[in-house]
N, C-alpha and C. Protein backbone atom coordinates (compact mmCIF):
# COMPACT_ATOMS: atom_id res chain seq x y z
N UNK A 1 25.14 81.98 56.43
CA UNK A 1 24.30 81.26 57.36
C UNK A 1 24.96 79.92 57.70
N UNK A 2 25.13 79.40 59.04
CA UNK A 2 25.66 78.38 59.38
C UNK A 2 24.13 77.53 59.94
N UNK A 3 24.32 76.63 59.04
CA UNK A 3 23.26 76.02 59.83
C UNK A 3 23.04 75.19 60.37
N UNK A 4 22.51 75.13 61.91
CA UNK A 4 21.95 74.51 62.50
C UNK A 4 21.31 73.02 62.61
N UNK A 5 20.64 72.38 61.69
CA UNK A 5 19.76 71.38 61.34
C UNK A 5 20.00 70.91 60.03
N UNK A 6 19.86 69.64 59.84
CA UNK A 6 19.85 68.94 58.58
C UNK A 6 18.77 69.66 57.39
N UNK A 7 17.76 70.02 58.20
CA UNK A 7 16.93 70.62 57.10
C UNK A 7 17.53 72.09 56.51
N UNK A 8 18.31 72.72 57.41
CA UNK A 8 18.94 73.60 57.06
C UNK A 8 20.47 73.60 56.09
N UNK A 9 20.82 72.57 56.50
CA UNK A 9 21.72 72.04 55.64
C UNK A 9 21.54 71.89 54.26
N UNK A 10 20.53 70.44 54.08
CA UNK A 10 20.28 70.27 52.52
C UNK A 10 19.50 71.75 52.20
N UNK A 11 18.89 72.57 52.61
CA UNK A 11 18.70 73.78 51.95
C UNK A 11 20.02 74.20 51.06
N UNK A 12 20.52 74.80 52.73
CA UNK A 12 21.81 75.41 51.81
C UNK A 12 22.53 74.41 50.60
N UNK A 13 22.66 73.42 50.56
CA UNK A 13 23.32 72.45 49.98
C UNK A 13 22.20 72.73 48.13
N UNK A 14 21.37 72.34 48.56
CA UNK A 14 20.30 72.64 47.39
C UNK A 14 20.70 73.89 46.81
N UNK A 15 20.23 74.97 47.21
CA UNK A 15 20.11 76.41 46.42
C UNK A 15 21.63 76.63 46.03
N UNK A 16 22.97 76.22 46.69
CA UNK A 16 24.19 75.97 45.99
C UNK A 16 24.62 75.28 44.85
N UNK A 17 23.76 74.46 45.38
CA UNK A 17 23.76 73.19 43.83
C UNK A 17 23.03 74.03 42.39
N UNK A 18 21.77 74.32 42.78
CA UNK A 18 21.26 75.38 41.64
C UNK A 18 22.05 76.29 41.32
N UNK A 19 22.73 77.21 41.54
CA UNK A 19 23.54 78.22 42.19
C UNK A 19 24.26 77.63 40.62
N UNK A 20 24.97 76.93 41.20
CA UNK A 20 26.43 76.25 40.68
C UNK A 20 25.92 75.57 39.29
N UNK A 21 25.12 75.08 39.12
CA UNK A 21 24.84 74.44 37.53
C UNK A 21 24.63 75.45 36.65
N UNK A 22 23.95 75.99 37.10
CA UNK A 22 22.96 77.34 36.33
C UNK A 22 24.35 78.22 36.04
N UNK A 23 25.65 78.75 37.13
CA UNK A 23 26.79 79.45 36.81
C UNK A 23 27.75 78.51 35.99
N UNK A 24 27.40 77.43 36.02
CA UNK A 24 29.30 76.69 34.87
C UNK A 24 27.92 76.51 33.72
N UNK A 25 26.67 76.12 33.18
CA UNK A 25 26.33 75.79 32.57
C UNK A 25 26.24 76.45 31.04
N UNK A 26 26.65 78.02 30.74
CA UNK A 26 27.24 78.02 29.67
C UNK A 26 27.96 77.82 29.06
N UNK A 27 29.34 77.91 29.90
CA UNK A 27 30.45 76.95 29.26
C UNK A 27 29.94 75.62 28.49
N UNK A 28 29.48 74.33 29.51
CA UNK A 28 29.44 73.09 29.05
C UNK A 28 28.71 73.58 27.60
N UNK A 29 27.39 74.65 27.38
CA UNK A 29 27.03 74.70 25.85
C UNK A 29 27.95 75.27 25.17
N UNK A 30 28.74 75.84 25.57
CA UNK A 30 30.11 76.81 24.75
C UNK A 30 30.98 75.52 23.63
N UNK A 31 31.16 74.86 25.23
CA UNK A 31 32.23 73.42 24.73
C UNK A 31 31.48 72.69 23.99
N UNK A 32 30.34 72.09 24.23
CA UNK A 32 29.27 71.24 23.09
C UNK A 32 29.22 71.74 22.14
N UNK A 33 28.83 73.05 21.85
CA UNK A 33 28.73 73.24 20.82
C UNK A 33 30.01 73.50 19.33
N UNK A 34 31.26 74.20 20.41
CA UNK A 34 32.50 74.00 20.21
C UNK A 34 32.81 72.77 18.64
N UNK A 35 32.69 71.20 20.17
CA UNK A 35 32.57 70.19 19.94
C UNK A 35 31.93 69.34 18.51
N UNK A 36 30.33 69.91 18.56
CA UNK A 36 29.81 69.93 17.29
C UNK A 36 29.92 70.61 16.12
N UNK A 37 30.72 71.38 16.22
CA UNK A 37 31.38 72.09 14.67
C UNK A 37 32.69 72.07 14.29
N UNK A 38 33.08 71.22 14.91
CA UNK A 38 34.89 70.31 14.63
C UNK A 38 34.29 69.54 13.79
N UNK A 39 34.86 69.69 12.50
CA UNK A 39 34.44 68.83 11.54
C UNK A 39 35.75 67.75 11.24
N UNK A 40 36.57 67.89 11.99
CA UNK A 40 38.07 67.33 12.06
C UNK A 40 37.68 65.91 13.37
N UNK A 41 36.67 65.71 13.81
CA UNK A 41 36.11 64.89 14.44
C UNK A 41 35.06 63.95 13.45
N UNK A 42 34.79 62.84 13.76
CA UNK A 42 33.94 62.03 13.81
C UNK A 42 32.94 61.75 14.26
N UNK A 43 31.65 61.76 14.11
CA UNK A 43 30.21 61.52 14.77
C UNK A 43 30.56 60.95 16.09
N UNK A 44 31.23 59.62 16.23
CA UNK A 44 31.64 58.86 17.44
C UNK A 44 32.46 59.57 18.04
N UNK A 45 33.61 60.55 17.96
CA UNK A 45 34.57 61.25 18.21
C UNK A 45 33.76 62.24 19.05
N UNK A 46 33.11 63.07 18.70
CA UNK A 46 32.05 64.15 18.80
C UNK A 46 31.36 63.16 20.27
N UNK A 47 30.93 62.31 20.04
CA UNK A 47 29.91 62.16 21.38
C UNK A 47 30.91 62.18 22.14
N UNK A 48 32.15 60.97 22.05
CA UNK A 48 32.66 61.14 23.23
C UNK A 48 33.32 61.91 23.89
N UNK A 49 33.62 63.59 23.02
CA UNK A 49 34.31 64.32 23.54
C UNK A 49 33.06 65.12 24.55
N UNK A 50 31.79 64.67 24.08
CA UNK A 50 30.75 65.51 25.07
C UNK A 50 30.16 64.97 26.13
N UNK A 51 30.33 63.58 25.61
CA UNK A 51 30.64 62.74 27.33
C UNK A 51 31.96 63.39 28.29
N UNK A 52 33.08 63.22 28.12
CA UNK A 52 33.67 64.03 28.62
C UNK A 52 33.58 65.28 28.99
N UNK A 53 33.13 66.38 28.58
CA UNK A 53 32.70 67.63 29.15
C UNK A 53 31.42 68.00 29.77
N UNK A 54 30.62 66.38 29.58
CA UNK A 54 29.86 66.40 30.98
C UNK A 54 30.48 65.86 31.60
N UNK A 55 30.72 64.97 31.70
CA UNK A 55 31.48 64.74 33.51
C UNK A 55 32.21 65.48 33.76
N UNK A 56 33.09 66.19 33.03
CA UNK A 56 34.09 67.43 33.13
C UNK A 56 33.25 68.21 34.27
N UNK A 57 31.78 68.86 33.82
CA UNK A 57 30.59 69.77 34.06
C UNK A 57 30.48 69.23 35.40
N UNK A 58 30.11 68.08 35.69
CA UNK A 58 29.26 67.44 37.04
C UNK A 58 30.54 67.56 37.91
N UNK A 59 31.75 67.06 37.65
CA UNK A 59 32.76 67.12 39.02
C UNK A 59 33.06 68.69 38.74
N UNK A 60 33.94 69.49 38.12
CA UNK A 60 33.28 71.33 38.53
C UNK A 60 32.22 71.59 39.25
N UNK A 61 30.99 71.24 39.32
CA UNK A 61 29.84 71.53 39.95
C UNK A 61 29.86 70.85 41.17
N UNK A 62 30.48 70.22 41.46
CA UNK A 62 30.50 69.20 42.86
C UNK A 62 31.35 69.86 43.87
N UNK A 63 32.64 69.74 43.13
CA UNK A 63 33.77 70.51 43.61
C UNK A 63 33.19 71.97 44.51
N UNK A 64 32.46 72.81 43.16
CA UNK A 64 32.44 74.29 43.79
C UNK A 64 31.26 74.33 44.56
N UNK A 65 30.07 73.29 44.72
CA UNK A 65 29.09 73.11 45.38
C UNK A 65 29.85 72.68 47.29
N UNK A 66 30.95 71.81 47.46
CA UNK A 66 31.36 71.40 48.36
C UNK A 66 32.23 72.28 48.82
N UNK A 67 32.87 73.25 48.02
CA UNK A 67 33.83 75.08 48.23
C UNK A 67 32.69 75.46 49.21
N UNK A 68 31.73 75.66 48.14
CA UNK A 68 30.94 76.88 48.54
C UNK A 68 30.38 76.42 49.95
N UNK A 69 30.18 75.19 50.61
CA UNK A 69 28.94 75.06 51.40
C UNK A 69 30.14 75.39 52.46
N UNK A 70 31.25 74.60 52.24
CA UNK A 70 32.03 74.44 53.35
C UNK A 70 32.76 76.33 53.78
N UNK A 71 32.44 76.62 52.68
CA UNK A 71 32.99 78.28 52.75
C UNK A 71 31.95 79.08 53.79
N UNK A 72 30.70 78.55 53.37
CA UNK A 72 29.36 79.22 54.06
C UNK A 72 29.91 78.95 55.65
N UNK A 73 29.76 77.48 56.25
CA UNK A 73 29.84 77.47 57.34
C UNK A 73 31.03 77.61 58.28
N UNK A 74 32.31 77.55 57.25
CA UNK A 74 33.49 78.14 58.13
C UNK A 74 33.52 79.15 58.24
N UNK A 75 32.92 80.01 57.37
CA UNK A 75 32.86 81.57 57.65
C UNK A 75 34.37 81.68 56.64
N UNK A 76 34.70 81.27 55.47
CA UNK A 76 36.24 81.64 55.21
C UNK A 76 35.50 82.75 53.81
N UNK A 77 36.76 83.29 53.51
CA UNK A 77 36.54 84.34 52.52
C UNK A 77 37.67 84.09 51.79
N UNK A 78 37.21 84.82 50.64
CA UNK A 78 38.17 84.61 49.25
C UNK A 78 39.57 85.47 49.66
């Protein structure tokens, strides 16, 4: 669907965004949890490696949110 209107836009933009968290979001628990059973880490070590694999999480999700929309309305294919 190419759409037309702003309201049509942030739609598509929205249900991609859901789309896209909901698909990378086992990983980020894969890696957290990963993360939390390195006992070769440090309590402080440990957060900040899961600070990092959220923001890791949020720019992946941005990235393939801005693929995908721009994929929708150019009409391009894999």
């Amino acid at each position: 669907m190419v759409p037309t209107t702003k309201k049509q836009l942030r739609k598509l933009v929205s249900d991609t965004t859901v789309d896209m968290y909901e698909e990378l979001t086992p990983e980020l628990i894969r890696l957290i949890n990963e993360t939390k059973k390195n006992e070769s880490l440090t309590e402080v070590q440990k957060q900040d490696e899961i600070l990092l694999h959220m923001v890791g999480y949020v720019k992946s999700c941005t990235n393939e949110i801005i693929i995908e929309v721009l994929s929708e309305i150019l009409g391009l294919r894999d």
